[in-house]
PDB file of N, CA and C in Angstrom:
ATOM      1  N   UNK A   1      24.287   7.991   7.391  1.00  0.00           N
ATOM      2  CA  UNK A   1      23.951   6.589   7.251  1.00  0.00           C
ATOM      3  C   UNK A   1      22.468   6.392   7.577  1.00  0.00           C
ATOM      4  N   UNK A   2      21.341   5.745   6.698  1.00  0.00           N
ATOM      5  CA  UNK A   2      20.303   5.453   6.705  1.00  0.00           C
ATOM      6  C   UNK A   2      20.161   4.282   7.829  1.00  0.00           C
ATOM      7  N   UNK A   3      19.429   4.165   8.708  1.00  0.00           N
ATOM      8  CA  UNK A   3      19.197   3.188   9.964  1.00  0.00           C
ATOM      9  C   UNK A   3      18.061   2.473   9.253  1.00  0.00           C
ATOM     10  N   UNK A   4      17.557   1.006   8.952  1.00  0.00           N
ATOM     11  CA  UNK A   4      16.431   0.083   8.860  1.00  0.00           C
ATOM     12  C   UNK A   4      15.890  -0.100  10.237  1.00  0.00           C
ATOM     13  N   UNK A   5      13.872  -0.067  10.024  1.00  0.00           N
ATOM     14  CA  UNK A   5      14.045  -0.111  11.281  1.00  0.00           C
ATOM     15  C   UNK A   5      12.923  -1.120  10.832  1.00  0.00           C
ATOM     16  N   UNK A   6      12.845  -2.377  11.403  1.00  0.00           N
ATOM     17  CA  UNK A   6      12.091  -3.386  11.289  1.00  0.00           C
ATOM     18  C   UNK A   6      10.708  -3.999  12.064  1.00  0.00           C
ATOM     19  N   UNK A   7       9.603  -3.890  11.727  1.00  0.00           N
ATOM     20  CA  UNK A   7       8.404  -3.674  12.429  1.00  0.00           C
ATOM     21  C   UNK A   7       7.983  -5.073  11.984  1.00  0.00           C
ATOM     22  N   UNK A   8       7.511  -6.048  12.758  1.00  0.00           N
ATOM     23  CA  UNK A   8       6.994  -7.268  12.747  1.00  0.00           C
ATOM     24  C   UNK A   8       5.714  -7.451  13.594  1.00  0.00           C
ATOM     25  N   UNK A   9       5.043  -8.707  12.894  1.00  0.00           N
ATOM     26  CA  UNK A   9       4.078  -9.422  13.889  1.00  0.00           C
ATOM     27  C   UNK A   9       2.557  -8.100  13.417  1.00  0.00           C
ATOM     28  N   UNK A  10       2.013  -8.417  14.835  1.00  0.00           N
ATOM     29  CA  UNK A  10       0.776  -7.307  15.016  1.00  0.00           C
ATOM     30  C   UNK A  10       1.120  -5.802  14.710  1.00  0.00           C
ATOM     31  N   UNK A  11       2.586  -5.365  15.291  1.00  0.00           N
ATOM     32  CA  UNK A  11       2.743  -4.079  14.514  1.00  0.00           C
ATOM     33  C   UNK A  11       2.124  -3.669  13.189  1.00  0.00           C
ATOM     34  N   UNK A  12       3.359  -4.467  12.986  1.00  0.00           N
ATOM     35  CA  UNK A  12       3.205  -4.637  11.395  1.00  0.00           C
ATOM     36  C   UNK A  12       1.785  -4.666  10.525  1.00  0.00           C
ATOM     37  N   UNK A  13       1.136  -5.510  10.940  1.00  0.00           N
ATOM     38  CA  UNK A  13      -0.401  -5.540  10.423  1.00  0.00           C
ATOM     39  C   UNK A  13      -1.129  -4.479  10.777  1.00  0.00           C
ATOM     40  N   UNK A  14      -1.057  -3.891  12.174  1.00  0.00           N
ATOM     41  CA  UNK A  14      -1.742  -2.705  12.431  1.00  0.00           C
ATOM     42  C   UNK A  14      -1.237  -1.327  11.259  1.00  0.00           C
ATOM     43  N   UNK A  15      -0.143  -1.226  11.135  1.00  0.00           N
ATOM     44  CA  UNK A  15       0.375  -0.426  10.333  1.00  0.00           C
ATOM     45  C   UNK A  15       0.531  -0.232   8.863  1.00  0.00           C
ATOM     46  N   UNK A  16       0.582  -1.563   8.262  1.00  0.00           N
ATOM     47  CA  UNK A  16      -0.550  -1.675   7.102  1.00  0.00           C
ATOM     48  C   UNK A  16      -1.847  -1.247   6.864  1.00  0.00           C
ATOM     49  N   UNK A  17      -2.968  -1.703   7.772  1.00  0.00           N
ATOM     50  CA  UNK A  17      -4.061  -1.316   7.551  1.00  0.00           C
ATOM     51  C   UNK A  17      -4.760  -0.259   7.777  1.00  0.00           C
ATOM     52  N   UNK A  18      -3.390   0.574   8.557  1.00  0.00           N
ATOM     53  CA  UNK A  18      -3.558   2.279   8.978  1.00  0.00           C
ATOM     54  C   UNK A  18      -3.330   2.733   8.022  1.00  0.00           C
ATOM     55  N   UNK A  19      -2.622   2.617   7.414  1.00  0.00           N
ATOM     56  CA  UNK A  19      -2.089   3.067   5.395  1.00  0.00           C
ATOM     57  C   UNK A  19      -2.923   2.636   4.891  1.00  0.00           C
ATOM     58  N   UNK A  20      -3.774   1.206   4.679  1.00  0.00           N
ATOM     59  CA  UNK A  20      -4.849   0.986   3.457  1.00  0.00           C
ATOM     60  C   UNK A  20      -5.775   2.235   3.882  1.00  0.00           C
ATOM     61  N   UNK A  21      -6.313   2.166   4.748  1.00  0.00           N
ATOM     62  CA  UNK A  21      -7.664   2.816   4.671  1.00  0.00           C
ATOM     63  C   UNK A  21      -7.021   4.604   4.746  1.00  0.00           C
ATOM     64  N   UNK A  22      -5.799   4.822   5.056  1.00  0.00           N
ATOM     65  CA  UNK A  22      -5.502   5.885   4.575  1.00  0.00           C
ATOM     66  C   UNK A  22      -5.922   6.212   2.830  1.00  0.00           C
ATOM     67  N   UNK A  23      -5.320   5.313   2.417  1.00  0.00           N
ATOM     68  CA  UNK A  23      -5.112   4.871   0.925  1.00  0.00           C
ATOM     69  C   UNK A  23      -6.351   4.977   0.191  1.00  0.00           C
ATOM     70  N   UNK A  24      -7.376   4.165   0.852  1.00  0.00           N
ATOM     71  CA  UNK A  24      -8.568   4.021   0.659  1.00  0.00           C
ATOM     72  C   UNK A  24      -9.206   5.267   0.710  1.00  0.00           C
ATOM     73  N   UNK A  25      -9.633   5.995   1.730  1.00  0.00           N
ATOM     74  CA  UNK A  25      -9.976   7.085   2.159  1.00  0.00           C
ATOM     75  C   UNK A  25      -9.903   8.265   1.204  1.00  0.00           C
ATOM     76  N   UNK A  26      -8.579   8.192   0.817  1.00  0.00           N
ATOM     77  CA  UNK A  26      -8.117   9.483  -0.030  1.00  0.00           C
ATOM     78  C   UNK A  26      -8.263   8.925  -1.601  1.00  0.00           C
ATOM     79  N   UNK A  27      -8.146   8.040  -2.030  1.00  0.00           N
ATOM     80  CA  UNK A  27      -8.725   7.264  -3.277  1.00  0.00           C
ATOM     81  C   UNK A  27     -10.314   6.825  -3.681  1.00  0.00           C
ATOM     82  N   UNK A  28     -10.984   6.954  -2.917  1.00  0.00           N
ATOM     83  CA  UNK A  28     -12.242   7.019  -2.978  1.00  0.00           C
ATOM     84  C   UNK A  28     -12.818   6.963  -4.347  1.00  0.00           C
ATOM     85  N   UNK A  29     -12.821   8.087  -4.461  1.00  0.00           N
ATOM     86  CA  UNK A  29     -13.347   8.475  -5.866  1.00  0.00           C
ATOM     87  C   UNK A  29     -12.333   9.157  -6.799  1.00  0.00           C
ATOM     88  N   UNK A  30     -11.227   8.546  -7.072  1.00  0.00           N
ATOM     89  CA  UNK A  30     -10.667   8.168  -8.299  1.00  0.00           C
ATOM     90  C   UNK A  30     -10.288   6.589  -8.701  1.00  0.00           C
ATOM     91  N   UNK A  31     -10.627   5.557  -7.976  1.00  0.00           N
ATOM     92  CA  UNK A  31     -10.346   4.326  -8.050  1.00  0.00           C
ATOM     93  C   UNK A  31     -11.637   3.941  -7.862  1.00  0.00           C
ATOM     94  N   UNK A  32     -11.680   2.764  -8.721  1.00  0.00           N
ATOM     95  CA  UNK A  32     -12.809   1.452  -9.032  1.00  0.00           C
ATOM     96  C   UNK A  32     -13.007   0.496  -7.465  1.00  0.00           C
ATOM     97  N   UNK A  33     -11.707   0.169  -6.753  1.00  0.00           N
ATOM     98  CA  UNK A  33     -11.220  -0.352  -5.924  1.00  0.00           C
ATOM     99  C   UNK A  33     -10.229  -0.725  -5.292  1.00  0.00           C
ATOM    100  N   UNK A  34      -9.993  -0.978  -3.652  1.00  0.00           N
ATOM    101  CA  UNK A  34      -8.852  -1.291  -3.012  1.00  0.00           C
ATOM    102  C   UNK A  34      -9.252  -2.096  -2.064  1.00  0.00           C
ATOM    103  N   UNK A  35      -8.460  -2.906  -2.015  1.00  0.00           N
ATOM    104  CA  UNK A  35      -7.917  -4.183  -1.770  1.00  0.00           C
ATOM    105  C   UNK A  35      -7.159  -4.189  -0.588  1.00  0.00           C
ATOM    106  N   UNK A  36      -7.210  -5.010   0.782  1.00  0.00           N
ATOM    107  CA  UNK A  36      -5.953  -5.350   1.647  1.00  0.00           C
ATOM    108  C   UNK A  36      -6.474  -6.339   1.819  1.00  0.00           C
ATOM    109  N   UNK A  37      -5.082  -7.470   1.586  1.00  0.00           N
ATOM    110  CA  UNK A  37      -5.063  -8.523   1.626  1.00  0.00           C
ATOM    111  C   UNK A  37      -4.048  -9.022   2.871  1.00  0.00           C
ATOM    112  N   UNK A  38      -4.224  -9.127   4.378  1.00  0.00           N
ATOM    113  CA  UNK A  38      -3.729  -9.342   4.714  1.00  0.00           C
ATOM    114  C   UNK A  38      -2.715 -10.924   5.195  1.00  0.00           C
ATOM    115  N   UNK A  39      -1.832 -11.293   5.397  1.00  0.00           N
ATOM    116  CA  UNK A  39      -1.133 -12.768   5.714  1.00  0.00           C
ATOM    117  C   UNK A  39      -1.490 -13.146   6.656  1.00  0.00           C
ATOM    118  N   UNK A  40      -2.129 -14.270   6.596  1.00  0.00           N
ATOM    119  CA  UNK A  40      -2.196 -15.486   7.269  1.00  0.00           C
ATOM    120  C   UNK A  40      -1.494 -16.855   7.393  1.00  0.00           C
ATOM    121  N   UNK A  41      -0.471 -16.599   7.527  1.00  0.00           N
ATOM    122  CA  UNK A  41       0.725 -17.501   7.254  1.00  0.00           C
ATOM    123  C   UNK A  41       1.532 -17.440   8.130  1.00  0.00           C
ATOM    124  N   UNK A  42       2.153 -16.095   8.685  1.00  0.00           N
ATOM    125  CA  UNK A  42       3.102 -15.466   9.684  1.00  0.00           C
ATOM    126  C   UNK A  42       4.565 -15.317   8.739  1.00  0.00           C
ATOM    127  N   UNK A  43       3.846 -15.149   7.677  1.00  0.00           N
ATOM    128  CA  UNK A  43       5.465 -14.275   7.172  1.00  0.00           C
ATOM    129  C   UNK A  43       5.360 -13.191   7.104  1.00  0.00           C
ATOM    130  N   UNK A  44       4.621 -12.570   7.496  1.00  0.00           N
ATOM    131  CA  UNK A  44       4.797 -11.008   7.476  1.00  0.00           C
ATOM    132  C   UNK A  44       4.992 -10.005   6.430  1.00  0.00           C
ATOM    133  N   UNK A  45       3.944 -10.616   5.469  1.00  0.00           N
ATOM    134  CA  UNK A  45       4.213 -10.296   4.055  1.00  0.00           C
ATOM    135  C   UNK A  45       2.086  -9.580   3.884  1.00  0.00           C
ATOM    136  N   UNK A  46       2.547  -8.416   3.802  1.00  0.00           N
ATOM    137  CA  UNK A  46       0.676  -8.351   3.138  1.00  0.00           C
ATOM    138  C   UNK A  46       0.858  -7.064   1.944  1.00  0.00           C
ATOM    139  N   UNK A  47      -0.544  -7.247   1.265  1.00  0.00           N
ATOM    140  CA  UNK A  47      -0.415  -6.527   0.084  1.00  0.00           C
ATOM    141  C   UNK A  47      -1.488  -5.740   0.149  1.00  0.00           C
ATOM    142  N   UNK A  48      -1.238  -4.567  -0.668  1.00  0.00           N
ATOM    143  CA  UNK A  48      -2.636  -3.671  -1.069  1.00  0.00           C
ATOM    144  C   UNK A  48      -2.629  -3.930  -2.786  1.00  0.00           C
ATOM    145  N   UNK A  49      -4.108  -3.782  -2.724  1.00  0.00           N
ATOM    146  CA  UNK A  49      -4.348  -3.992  -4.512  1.00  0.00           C
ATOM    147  C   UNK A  49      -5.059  -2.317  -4.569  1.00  0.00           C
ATOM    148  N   UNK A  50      -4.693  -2.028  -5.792  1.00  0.00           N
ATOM    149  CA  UNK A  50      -5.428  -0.602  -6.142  1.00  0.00           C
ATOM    150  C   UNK A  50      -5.987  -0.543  -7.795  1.00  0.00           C
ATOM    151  N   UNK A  51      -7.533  -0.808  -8.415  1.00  0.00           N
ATOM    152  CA  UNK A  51      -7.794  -1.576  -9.297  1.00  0.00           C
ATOM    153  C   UNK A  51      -8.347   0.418  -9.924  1.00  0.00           C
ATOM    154  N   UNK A  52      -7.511   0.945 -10.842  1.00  0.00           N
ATOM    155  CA  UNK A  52      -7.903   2.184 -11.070  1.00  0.00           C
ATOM    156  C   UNK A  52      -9.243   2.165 -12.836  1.00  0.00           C
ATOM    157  N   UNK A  53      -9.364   3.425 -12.558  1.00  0.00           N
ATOM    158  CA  UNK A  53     -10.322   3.548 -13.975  1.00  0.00           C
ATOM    159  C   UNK A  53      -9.640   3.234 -15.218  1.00  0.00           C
ATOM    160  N   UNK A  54      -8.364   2.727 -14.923  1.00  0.00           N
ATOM    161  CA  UNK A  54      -7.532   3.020 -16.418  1.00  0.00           C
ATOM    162  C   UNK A  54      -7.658   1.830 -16.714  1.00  0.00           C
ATOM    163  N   UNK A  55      -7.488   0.694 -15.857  1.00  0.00           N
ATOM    164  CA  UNK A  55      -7.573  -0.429 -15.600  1.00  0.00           C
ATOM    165  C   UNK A  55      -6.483  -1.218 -15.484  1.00  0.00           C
ATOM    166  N   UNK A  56      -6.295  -0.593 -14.351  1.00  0.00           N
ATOM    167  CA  UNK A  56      -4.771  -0.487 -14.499  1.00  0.00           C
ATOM    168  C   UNK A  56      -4.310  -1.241 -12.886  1.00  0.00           C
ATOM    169  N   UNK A  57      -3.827  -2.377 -12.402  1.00  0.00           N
ATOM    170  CA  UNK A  57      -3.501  -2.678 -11.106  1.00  0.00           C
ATOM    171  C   UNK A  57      -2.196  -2.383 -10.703  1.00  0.00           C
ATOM    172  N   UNK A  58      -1.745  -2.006  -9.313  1.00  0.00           N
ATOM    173  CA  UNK A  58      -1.114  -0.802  -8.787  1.00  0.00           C
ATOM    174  C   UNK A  58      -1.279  -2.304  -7.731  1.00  0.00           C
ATOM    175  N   UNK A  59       0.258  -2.826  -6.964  1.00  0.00           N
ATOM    176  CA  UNK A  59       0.379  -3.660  -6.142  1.00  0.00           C
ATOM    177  C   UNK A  59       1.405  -3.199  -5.103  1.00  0.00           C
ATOM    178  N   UNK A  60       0.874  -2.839  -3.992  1.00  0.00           N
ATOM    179  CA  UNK A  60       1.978  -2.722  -2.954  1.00  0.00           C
ATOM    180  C   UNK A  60       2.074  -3.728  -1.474  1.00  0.00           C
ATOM    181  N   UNK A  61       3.633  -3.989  -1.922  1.00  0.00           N
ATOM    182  CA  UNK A  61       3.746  -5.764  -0.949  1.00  0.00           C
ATOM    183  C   UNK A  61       4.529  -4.625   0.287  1.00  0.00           C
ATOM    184  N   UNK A  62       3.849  -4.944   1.737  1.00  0.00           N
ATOM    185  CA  UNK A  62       4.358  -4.167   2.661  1.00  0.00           C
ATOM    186  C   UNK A  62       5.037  -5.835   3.632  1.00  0.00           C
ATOM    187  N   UNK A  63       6.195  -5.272   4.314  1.00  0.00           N
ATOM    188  CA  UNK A  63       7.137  -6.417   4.832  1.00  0.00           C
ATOM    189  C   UNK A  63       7.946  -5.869   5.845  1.00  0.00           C
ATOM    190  N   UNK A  64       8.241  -6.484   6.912  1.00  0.00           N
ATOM    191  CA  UNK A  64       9.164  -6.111   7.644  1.00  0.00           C
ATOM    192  C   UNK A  64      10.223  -4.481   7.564  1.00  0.00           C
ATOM    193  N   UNK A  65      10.525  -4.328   6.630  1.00  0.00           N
ATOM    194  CA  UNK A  65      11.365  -3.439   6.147  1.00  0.00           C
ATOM    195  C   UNK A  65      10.557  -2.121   5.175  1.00  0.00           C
ATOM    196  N   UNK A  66       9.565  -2.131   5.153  1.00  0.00           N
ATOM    197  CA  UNK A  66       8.898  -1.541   3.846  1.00  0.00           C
ATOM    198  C   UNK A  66       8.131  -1.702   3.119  1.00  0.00           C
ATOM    199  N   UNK A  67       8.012  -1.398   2.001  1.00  0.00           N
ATOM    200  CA  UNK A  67       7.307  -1.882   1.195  1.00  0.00           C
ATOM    201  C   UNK A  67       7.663  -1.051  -0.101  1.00  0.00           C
ATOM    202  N   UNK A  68       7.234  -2.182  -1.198  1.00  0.00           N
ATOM    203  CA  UNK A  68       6.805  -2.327  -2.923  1.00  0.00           C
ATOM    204  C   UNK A  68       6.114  -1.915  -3.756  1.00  0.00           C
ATOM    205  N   UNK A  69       6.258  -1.181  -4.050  1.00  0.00           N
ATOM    206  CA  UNK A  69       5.205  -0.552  -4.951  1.00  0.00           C
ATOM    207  C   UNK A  69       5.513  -1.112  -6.924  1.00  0.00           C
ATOM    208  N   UNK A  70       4.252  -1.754  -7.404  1.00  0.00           N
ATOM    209  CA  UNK A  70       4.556  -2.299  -8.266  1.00  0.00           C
ATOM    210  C   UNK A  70       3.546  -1.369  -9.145  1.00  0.00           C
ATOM    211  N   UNK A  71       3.620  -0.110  -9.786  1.00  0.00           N
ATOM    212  CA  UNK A  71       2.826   0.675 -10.458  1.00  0.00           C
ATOM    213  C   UNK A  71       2.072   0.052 -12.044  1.00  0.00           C
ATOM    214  N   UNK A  72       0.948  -0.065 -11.514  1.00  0.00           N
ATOM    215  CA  UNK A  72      -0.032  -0.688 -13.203  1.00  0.00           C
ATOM    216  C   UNK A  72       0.564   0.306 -14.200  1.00  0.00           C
ATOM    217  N   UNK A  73       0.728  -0.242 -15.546  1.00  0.00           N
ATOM    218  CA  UNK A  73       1.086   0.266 -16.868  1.00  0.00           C
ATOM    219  C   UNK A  73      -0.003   1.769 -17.123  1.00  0.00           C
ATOM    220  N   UNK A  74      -1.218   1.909 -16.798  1.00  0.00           N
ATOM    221  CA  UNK A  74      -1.259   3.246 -16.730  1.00  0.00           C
ATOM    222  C   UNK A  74      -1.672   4.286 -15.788  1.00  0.00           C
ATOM    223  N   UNK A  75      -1.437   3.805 -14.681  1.00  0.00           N
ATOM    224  CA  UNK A  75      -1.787   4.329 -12.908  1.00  0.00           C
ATOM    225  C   UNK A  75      -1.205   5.969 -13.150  1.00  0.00           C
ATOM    226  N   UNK A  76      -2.607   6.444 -13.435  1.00  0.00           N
ATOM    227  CA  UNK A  76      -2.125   8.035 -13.192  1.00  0.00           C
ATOM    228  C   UNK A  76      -1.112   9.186 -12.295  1.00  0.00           C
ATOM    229  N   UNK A  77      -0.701   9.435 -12.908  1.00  0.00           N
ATOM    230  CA  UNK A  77       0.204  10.353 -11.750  1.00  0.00           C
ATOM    231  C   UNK A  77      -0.101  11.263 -10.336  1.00  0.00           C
ATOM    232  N   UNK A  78      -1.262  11.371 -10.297  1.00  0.00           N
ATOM    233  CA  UNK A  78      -2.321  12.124  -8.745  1.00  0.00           C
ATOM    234  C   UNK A  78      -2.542  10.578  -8.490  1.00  0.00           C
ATOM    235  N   UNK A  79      -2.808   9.381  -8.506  1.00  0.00           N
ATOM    236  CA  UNK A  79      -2.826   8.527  -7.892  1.00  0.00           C
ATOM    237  C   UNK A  79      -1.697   8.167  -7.111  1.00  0.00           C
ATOM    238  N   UNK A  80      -0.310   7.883  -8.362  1.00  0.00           N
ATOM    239  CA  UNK A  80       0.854   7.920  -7.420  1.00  0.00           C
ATOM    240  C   UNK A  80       1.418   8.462  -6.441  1.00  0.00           C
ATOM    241  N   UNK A  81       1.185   9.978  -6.721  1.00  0.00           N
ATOM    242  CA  UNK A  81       1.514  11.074  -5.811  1.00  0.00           C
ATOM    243  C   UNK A  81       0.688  10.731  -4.287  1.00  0.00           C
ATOM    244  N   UNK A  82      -0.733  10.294  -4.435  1.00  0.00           N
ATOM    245  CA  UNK A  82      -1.467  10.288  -3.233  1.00  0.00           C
ATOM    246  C   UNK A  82      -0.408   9.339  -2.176  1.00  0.00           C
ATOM    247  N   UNK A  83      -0.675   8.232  -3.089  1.00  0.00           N
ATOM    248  CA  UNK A  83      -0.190   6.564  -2.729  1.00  0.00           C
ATOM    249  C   UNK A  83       0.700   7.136  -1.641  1.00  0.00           C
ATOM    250  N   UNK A  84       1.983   7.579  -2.847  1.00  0.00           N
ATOM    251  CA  UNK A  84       3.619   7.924  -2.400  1.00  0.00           C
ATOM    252  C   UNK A  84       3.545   8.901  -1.199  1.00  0.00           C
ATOM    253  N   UNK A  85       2.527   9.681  -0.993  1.00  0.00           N
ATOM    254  CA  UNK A  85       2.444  10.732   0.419  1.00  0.00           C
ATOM    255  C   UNK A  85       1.925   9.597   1.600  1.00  0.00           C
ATOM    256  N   UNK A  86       1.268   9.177   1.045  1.00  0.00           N
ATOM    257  CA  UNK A  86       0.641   8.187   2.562  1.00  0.00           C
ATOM    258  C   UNK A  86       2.204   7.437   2.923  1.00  0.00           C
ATOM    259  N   UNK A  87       2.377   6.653   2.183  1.00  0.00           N
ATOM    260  CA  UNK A  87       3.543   5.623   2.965  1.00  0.00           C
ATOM    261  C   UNK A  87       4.697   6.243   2.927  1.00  0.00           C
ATOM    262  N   UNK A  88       4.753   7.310   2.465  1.00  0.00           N
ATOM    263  CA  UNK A  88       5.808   8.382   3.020  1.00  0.00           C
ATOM    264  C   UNK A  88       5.738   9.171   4.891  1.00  0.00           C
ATOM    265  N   UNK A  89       4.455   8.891   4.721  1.00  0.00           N
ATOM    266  CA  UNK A  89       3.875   9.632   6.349  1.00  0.00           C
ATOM    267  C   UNK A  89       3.647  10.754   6.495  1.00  0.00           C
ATOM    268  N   UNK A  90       3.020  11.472   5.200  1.00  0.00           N
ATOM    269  CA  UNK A  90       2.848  12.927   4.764  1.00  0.00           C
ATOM    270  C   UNK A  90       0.951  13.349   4.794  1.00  0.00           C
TER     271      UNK A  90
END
């Protein structure tokens, strides 16, 4: 049985932005740009934007539980792979 384990508040934001600039870091120079957009609201909702050479936007909504990955129509496959190792914890 898979356990959810639910990270809120300042966690949460800290742990997002330990993954963007992971994200960032290792995307450098195959992406145009990245994006963290963090919430100011207190829903606990923030996003990364990933704006690639293809031109292609790559949206991941991170939340309490996880996060979304919404892959741009032509987001290369070594991009995904990077992405998918970071918020995997690899």
């Amino acid at each position: 049985m898979t356990e959810t384990v639910t990270i809120t508040g300042k966690d949460l934001k800290q742990l997002v932005e330990m993954r963007f600039w992971e994200i960032e870091d290792a995307l450098e120079e195959l992406v145009k740009k990245a994006e963290l957009k963090l919430d100011k609201n207190g829903n606990d909702k923030h996003l990364i934007q990933i704006y690639d050479h293809t031109a292609s936007l790559t949206t991941i909504t991170c939340h309490e539980t996880g996060c979304n990955i919404h892959w741009g129509s032509g987001t290369p496959s070594n991009i995904k792979k990077i992405v998918l190792d970071i918020l995997d914890g690899e």
